[in-house]
C-alpha atoms as a PDB file:
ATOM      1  CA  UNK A   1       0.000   0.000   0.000  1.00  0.00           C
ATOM      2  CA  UNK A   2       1.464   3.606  -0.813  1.00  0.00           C
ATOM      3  CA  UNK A   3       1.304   6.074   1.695  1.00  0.00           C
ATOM      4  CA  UNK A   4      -0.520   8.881   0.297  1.00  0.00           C
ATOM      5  CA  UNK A   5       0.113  11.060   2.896  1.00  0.00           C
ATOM      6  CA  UNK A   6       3.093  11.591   5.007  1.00  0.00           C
ATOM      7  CA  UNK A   7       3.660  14.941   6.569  1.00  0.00           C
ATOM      8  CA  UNK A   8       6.876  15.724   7.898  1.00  0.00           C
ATOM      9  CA  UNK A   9       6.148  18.300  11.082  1.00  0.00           C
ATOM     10  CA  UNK A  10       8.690  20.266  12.750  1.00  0.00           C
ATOM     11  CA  UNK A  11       9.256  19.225  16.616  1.00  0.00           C
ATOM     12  CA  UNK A  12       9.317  22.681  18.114  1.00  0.00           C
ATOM     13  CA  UNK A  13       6.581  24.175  19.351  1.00  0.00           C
ATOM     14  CA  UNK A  14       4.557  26.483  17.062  1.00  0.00           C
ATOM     15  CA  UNK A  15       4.143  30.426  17.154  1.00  0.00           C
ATOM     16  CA  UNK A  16       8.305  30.687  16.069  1.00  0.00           C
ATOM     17  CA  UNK A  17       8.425  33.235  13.886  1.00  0.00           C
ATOM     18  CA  UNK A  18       8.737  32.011  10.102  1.00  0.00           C
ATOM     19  CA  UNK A  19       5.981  29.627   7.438  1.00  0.00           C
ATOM     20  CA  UNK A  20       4.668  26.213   9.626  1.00  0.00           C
ATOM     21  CA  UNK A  21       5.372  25.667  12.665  1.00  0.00           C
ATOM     22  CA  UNK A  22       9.324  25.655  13.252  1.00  0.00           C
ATOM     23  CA  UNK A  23      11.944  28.139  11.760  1.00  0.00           C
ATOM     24  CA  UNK A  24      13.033  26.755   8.606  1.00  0.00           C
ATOM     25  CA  UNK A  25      16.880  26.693   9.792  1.00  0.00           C
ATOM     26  CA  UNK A  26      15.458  23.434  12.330  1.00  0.00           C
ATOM     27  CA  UNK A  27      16.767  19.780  11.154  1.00  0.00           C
ATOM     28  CA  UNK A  28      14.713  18.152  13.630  1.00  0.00           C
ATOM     29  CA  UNK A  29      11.928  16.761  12.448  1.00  0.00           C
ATOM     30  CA  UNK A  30       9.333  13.468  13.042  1.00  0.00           C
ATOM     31  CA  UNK A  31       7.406  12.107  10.376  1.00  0.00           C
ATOM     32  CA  UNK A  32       4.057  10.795  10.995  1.00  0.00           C
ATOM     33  CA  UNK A  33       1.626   9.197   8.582  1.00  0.00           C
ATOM     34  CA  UNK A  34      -1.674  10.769   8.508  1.00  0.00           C
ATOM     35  CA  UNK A  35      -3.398   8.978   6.062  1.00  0.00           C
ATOM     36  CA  UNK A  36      -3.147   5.700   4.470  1.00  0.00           C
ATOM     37  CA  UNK A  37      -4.471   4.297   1.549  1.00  0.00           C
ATOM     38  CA  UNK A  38      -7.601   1.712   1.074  1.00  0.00           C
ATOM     39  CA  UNK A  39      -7.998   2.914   4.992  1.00  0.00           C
ATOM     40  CA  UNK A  40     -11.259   4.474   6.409  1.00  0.00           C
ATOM     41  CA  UNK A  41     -13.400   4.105   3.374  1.00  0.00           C
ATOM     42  CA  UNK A  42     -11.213   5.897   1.017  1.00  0.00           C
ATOM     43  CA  UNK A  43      -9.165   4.041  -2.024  1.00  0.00           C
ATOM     44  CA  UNK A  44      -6.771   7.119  -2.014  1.00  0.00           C
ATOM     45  CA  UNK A  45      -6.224   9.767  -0.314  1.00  0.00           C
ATOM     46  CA  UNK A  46      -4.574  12.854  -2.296  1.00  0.00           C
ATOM     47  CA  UNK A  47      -3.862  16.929  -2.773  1.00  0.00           C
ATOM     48  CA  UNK A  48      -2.380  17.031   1.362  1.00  0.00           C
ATOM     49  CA  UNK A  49      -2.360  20.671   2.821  1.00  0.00           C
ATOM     50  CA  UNK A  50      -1.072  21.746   6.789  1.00  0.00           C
ATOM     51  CA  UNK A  51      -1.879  24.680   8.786  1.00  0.00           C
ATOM     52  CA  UNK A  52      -1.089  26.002  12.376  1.00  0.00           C
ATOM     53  CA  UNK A  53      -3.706  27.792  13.773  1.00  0.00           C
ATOM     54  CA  UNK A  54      -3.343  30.822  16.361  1.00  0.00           C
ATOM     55  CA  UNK A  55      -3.343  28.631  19.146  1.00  0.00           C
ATOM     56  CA  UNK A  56      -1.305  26.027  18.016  1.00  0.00           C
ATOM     57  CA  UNK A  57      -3.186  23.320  16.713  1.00  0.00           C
ATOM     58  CA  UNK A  58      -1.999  21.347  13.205  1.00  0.00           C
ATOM     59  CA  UNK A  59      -4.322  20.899  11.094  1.00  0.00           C
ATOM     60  CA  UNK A  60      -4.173  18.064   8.197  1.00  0.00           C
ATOM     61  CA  UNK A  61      -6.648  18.630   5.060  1.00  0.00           C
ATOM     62  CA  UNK A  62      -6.856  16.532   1.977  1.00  0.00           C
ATOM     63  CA  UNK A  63      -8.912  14.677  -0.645  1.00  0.00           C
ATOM     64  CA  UNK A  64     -10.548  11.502   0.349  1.00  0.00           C
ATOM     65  CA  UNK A  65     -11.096   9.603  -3.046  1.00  0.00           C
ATOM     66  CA  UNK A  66     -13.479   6.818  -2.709  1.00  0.00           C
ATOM     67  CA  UNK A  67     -13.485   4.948  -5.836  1.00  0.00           C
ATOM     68  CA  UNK A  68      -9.768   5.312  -7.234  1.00  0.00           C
ATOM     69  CA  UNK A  69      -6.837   7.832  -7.865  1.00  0.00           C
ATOM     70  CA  UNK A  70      -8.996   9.585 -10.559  1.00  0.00           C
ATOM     71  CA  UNK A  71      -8.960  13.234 -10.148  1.00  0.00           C
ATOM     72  CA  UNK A  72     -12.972  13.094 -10.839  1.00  0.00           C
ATOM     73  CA  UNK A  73     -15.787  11.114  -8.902  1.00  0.00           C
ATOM     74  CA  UNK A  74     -16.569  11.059  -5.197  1.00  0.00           C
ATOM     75  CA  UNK A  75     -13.782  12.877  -3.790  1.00  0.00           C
ATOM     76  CA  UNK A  76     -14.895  14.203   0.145  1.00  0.00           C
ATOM     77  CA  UNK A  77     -13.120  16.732   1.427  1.00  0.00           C
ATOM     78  CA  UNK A  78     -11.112  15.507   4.707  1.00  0.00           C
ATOM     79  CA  UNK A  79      -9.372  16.657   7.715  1.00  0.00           C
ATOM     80  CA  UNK A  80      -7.223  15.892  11.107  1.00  0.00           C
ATOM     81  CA  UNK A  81      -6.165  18.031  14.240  1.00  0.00           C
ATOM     82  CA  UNK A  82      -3.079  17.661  16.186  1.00  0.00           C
ATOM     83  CA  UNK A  83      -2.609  19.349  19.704  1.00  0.00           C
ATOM     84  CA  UNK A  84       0.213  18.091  20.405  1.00  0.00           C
ATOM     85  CA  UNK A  85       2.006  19.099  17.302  1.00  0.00           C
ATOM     86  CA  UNK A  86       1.575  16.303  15.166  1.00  0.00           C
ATOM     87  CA  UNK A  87       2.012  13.353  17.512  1.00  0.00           C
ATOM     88  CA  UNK A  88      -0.959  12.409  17.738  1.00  0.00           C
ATOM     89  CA  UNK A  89      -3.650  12.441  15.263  1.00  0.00           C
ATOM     90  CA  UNK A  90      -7.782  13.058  15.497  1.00  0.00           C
ATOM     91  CA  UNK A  91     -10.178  10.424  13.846  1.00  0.00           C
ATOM     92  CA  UNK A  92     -10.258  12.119  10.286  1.00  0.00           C
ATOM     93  CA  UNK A  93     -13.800  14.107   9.490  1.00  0.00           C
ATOM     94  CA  UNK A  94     -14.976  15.446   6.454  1.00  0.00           C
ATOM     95  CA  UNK A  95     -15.257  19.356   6.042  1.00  0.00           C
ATOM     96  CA  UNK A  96     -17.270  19.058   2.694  1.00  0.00           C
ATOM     97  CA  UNK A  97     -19.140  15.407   1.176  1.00  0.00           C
ATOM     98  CA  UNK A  98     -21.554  16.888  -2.031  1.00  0.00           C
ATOM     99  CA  UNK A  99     -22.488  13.037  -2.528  1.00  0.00           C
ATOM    100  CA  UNK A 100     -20.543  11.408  -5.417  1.00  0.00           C
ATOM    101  CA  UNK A 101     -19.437  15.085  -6.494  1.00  0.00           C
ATOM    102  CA  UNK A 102     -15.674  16.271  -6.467  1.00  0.00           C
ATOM    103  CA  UNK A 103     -15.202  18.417  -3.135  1.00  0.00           C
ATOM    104  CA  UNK A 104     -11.136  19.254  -3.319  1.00  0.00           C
ATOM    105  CA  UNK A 105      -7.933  21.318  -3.514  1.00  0.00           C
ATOM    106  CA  UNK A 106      -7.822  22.567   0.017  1.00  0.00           C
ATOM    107  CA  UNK A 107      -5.833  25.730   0.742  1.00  0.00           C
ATOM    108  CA  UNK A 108      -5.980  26.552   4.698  1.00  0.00           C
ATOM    109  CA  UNK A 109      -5.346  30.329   5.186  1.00  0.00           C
ATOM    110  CA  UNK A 110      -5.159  30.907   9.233  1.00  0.00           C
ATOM    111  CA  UNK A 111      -6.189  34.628  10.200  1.00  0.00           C
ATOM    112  CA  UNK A 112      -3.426  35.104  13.148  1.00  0.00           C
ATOM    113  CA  UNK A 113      -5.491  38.332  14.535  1.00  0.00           C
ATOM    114  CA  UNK A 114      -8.786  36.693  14.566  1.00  0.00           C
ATOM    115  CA  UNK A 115      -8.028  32.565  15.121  1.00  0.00           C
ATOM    116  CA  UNK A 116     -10.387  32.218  12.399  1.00  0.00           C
ATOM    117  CA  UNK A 117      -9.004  29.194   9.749  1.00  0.00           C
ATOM    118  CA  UNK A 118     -10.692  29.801   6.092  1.00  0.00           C
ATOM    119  CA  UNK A 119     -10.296  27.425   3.865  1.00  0.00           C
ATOM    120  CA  UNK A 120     -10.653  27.702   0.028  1.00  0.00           C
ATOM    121  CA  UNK A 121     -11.492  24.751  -2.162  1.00  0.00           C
ATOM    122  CA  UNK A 122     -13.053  23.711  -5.063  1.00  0.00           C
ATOM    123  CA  UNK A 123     -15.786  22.161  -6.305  1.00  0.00           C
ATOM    124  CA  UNK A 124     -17.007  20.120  -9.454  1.00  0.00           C
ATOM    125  CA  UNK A 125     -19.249  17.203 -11.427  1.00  0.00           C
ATOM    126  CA  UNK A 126     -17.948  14.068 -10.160  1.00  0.00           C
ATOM    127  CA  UNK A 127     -18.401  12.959 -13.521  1.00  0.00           C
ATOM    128  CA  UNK A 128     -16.840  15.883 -15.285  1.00  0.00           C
ATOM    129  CA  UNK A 129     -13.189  14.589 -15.717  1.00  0.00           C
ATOM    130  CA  UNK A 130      -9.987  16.931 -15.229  1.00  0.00           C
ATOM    131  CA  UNK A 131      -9.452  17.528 -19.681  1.00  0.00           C
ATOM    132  CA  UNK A 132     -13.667  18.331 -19.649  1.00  0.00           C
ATOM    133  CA  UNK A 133     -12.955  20.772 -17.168  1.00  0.00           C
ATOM    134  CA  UNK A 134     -10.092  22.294 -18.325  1.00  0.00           C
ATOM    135  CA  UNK A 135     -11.254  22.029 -22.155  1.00  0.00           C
ATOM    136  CA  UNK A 136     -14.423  23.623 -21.108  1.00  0.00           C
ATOM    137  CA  UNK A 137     -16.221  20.614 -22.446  1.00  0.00           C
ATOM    138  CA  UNK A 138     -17.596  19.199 -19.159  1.00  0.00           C
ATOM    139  CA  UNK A 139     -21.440  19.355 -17.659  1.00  0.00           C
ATOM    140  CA  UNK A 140     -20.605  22.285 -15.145  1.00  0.00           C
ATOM    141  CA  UNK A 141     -17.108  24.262 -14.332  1.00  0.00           C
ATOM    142  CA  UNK A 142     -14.992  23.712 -11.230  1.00  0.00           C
ATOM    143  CA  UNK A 143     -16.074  26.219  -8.967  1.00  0.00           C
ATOM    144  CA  UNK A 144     -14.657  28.321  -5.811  1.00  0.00           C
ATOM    145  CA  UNK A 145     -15.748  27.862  -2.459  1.00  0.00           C
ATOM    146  CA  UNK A 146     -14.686  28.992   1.086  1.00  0.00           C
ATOM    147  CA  UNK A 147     -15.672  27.804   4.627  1.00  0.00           C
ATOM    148  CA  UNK A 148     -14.608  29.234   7.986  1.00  0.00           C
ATOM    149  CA  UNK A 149     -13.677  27.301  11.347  1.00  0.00           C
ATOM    150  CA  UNK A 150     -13.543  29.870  14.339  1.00  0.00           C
ATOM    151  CA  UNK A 151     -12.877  27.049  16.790  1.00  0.00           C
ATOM    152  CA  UNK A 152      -9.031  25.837  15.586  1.00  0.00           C
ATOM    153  CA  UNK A 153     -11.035  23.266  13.175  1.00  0.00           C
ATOM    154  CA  UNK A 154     -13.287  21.602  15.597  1.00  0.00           C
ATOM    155  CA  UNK A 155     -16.795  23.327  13.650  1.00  0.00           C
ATOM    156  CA  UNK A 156     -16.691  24.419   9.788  1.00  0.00           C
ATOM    157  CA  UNK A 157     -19.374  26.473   8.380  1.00  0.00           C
ATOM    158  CA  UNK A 158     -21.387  25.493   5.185  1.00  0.00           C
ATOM    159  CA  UNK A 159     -18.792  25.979   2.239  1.00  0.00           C
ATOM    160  CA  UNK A 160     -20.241  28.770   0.498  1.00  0.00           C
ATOM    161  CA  UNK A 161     -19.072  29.918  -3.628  1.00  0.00           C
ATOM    162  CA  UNK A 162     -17.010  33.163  -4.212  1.00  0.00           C
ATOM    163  CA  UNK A 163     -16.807  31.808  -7.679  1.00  0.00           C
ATOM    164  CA  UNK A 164     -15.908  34.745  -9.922  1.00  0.00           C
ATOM    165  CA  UNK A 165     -19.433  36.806 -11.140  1.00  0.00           C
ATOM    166  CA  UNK A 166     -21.213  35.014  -7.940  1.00  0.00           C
ATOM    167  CA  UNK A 167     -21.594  38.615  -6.147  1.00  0.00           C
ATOM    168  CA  UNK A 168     -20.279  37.387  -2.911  1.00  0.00           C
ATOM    169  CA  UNK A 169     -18.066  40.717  -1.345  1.00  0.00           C
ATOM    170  CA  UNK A 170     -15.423  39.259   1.508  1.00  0.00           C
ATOM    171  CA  UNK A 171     -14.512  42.408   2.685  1.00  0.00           C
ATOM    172  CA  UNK A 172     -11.615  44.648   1.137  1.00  0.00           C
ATOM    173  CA  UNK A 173      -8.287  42.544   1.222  1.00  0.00           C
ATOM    174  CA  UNK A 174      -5.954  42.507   4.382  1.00  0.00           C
ATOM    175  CA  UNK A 175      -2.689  41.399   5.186  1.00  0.00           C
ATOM    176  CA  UNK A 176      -3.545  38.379   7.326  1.00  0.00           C
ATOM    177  CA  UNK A 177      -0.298  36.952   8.719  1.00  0.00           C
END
């Protein structure tokens, strides 16, 4: 079985100044697989993204594929928390499951004056395959959505689409760092 996940996490504690959760300069680090394949009801799991929230706690996103390593079908949208900087691992929960559609691509963006964790992802046909999409011959596009956790992961609110021409206003950009 391939691992289809393996994050390597820095053993300092987080909050150091720098991107993740260590300074980049640190050579210690403990590797810890996260996800497995043909585990938990998922034939692959794919697309991995990390985050440190605020307070501390890793959080693991990917792509839960159900049926195979095809970038189209059922794909759920999946996640893990760590408190104890990536020791130890939660059972893994979904963040978005649109029933056989593609829910994917995480990108975790943690506001560091707020605590809030947004994360963008996308969103397609699970039968529109990658060259429909991208050839603009599928049943639907892949679309842009964003969801919010204001409790270091534990809740997520309904994705909601800030596709482009949807009319949904965010607010007037920030430096969020």
């Amino acid at each position: 079985m391939l691992v289809a996940a393996i994050l390597a996490l820095q053993t300092h504690p987080p909050g150091i100044p720098g991107i993740g959760c260590a300074p980049a300069f640190s050579r210690e680090t403990d590797t810890r697989v996260v996800w497995k394949s043909a585990e938990n009801g998922y034939h692959t799991y794919r697309i991995p993204a990390l985050a440190v929230t605020a307070r501390g706690t890793v959080l693991a996103f990917c792509e839960g594929r159900k049926e195979g390593r095809n970038d189209y079908g059922d794909i759920d949208l999946l996640f893990k928390r760590s408190t104890d900087h990536g020791s130890t691992w939660s059972r893994q929960s979904i963040v978005w499951n649109d029933a056989g559609n593609t829910c994917g691509n995480p990108c975790p963006i943690i506001d560091r004056t707020t605590g809030t964790v947004w994360l963008l992802l996308t969103w397609n046909l699970g039968g529109d395959r990658e060259s429909e999409i991208i050839d603009r011959q599928g049943r639907d596009i892949r679309r842009v959505f964003i969801t919010s956790s204001p409790d270091d992961g534990r809740t997520w609110a309904k994705p909601r689409e800030i596709t482009a021409g949807h009319g949904v206003w965010l607010g007037p950009p920030r430096w969020i760092g």
